[in-house]
Protein backbone atom coordinates (compact mmCIF):
# COMPACT_ATOMS: atom_id res chain seq x y z
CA UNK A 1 154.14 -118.82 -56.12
CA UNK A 2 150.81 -119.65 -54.43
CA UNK A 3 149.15 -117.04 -51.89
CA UNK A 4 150.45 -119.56 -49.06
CA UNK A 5 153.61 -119.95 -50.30
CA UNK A 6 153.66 -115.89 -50.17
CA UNK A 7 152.39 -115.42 -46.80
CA UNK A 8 155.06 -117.26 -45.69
CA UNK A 9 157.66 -115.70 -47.29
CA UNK A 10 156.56 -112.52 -45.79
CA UNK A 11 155.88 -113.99 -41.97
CA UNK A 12 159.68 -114.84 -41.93
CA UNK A 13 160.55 -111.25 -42.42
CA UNK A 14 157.68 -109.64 -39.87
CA UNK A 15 158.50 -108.97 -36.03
CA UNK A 16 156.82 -111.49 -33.76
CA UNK A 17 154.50 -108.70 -32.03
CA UNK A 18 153.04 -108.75 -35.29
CA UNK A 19 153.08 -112.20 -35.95
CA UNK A 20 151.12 -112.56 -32.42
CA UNK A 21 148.35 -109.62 -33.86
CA UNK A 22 148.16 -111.56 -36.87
CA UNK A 23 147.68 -115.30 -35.39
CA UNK A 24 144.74 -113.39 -33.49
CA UNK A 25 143.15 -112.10 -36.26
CA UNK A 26 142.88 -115.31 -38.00
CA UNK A 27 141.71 -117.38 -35.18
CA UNK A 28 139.00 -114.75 -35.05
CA UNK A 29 138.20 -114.90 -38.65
CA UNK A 30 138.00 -118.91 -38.13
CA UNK A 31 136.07 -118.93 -35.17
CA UNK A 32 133.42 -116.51 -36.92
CA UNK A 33 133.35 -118.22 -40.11
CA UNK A 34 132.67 -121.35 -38.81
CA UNK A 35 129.96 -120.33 -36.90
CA UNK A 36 128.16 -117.31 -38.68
CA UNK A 37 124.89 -118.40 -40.42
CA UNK A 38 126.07 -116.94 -43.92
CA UNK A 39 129.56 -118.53 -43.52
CA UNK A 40 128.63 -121.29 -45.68
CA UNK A 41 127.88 -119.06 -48.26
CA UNK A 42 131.67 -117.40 -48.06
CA UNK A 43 133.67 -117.74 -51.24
CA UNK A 44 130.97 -118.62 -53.57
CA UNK A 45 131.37 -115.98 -55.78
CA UNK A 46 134.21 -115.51 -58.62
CA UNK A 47 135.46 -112.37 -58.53
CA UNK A 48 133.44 -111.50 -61.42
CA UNK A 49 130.21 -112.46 -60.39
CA UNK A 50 130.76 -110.45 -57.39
CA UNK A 51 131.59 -107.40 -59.40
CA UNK A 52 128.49 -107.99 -61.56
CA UNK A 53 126.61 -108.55 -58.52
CA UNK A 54 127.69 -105.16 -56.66
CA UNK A 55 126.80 -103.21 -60.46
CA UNK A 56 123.38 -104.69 -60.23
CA UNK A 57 122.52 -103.66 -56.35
CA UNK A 58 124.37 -100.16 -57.19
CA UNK A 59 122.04 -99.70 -60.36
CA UNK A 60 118.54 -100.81 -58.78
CA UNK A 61 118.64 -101.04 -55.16
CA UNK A 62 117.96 -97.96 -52.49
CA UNK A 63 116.13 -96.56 -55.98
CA UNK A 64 112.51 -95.59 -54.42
CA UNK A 65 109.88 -94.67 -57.26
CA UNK A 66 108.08 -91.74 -55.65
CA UNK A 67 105.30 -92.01 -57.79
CA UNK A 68 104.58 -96.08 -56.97
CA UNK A 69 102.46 -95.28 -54.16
């Protein structure tokens, strides 16, 4: 079963006040993506590279070398 095909499944079982909260999430989440300067970047990333990517900040970023100056 795809991720639609899931979230589908489940919105015929949730009560429409939620339905109504979720609808305007998502039309936010549209209307931000598709106009945000990074949105084009959005999705990019495999899972793994992100991971790898958030190691490699953790491990060398925010480090300041007190001695470097």
């Amino acid at each position: 079963m795809t991720n639609r095909e899931q979230l589908i499944q489940e919105l015929a079982e949730v009560p429409d006040e939620l339905i109504k909260v979720m609808l305007d999430f998502l039309h936010r989440v549209q209307t931000t993506r598709s106009h945000h300067p990074l949105a084009k970047f959005a999705g990019i990333l495999s899972d793994d590279e992100a991971a790898n990517l958030q190691e490699a900040i953790q491990a060398d970023c925010r480090q300041a070398d007190l001695n470097e100056w």
